[in-house]
N, C-alpha and C. Protein backbone atom coordinates (compact mmCIF):
# COMPACT_ATOMS: atom_id res chain seq x y z
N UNK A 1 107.85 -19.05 -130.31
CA UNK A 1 107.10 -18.90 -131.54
C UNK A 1 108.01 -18.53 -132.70
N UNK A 2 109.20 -18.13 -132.38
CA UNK A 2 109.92 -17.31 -133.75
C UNK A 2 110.10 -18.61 -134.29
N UNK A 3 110.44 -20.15 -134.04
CA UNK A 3 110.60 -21.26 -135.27
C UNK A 3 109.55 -21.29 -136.27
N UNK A 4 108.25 -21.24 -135.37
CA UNK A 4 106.95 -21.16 -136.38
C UNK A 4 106.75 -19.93 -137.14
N UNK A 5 107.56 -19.01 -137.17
CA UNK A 5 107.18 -17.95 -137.52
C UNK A 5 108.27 -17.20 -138.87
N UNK A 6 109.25 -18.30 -138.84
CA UNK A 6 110.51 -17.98 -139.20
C UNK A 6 110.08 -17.51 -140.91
N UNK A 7 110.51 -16.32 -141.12
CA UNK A 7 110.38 -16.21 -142.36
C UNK A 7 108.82 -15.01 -143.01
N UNK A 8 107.39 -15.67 -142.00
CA UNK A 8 106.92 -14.98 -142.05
C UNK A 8 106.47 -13.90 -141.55
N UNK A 9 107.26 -14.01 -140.47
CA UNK A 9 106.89 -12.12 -139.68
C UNK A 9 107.75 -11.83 -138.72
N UNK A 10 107.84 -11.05 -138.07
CA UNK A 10 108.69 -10.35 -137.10
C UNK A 10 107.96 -9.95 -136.13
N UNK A 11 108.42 -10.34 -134.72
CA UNK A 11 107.83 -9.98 -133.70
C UNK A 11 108.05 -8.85 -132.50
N UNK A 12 107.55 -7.58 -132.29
CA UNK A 12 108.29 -6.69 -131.66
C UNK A 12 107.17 -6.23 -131.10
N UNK A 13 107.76 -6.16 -129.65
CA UNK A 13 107.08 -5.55 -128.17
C UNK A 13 107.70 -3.92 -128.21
N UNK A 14 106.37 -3.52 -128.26
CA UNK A 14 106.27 -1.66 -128.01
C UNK A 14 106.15 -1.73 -126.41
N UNK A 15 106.65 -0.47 -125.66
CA UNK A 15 105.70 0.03 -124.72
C UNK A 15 105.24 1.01 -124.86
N UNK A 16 104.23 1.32 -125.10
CA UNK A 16 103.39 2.45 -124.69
C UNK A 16 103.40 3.53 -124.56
N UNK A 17 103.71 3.48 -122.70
CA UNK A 17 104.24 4.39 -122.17
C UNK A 17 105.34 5.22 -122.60
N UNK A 18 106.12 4.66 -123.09
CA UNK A 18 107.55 5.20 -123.53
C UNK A 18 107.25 5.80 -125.06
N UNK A 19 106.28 5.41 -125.69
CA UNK A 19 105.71 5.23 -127.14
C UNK A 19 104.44 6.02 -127.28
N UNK A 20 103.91 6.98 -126.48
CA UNK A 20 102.82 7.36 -126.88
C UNK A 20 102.02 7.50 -128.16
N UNK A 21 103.11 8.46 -128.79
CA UNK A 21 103.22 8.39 -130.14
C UNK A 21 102.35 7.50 -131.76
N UNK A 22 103.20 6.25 -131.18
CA UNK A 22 102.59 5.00 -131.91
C UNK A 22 101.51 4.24 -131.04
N UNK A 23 101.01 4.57 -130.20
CA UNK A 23 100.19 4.22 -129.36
C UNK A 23 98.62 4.94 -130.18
N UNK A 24 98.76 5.84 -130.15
CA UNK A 24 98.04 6.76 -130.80
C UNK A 24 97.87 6.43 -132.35
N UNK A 25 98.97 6.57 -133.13
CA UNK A 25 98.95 5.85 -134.43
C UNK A 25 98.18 4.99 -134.91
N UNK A 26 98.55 4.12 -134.24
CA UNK A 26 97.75 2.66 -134.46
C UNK A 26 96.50 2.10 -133.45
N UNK A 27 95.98 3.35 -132.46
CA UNK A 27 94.70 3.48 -131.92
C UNK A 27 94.99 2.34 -130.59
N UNK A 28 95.80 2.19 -130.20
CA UNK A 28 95.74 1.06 -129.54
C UNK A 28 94.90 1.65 -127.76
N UNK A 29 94.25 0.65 -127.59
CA UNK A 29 93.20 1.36 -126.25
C UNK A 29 93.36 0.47 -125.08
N UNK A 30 93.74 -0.54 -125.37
CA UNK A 30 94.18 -1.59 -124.37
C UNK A 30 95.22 -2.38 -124.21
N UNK A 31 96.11 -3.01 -123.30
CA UNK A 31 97.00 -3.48 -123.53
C UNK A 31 96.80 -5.05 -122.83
N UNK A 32 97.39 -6.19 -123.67
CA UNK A 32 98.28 -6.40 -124.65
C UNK A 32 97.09 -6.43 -126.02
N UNK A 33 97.89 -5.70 -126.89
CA UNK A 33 97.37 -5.09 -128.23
C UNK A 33 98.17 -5.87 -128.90
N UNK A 34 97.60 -6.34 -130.53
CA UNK A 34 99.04 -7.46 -131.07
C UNK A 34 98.13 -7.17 -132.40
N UNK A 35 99.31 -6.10 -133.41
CA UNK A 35 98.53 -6.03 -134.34
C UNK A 35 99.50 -6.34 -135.65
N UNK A 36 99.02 -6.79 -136.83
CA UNK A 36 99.39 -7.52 -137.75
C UNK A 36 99.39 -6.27 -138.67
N UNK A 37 100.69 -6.09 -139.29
CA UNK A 37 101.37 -4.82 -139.94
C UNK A 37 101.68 -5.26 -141.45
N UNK A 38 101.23 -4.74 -142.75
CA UNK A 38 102.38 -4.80 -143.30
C UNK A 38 102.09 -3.33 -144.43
N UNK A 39 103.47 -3.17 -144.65
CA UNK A 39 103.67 -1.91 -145.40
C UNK A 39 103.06 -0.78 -144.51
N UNK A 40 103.48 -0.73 -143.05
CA UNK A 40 103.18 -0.09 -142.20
C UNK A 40 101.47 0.03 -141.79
N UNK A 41 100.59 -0.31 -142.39
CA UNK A 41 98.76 -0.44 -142.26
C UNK A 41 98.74 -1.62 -141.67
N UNK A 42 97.98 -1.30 -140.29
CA UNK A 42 97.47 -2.71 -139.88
C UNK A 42 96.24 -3.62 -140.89
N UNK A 43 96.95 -4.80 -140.77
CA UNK A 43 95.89 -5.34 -141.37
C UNK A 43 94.55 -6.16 -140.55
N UNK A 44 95.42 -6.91 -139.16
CA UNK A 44 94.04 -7.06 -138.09
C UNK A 44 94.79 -7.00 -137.27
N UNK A 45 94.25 -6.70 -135.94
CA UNK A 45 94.25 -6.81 -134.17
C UNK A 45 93.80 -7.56 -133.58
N UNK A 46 94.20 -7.61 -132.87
CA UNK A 46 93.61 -8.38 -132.02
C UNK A 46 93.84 -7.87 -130.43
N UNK A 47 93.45 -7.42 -129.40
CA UNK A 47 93.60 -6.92 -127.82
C UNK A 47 92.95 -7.38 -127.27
N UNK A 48 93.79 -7.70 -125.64
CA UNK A 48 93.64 -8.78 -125.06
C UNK A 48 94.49 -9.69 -124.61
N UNK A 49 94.48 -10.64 -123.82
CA UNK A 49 95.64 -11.91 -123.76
C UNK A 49 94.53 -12.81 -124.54
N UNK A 50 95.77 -13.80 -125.39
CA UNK A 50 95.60 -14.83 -125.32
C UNK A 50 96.91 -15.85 -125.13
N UNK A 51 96.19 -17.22 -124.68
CA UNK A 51 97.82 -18.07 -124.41
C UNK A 51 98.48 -18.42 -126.17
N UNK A 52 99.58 -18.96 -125.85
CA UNK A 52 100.46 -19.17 -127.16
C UNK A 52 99.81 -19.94 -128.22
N UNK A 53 99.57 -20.61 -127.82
CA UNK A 53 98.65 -21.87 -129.02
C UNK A 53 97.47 -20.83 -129.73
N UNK A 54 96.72 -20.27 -129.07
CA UNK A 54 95.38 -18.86 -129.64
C UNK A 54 96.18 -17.65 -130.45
N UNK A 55 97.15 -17.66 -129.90
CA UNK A 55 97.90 -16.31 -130.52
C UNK A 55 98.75 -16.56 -131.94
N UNK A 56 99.35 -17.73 -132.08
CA UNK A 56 99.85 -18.28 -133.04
C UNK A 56 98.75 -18.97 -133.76
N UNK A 57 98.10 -19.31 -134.02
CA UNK A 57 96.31 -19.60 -134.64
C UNK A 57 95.99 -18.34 -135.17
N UNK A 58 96.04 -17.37 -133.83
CA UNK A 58 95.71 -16.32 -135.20
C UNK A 58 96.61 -15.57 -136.02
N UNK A 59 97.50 -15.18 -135.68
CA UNK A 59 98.48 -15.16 -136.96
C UNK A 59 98.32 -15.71 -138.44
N UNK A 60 98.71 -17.25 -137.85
CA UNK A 60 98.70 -18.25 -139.33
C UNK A 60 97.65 -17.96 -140.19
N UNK A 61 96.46 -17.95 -139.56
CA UNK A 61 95.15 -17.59 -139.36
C UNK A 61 95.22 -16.36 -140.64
N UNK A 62 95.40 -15.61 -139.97
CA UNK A 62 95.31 -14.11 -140.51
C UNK A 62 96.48 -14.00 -141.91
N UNK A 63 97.51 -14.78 -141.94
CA UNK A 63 98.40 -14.44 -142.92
C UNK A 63 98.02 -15.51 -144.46
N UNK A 64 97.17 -16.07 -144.02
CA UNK A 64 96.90 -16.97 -145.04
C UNK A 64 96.51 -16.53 -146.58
């Protein structure tokens, strides 16, 4: 995904466990949690799997 993505966002895997902290922060209650940040405020979530094609949809989706 980073070609499609190049430019507009950055992608970074937390754990949790190791992260309570920001776990808490950003309310997260389930994992995989994938939330859309900027100027540190989420702007949407999404939790749950989805496959690559759903997950990149919503992104684009969401940054529009």
């Amino acid at each position: 995904m980073a070609g499609e993505l190049a430019g507009r966002g950055a992608v970074v895997q937390v754990n949790t466990e190791e992260n309570p902290v920001l776990a808490t922060r950003f309310g997260i209650r389930g994992i995989p949690a994938v939330l859309l940040l900027e100027k540190g405020k989420v702007i949407t979530r999404q939790e749950g799997a989805l496959d690559r094609t759903s997950l990149l949809n919503w992104f684009l989706n969401a940054v529009k």
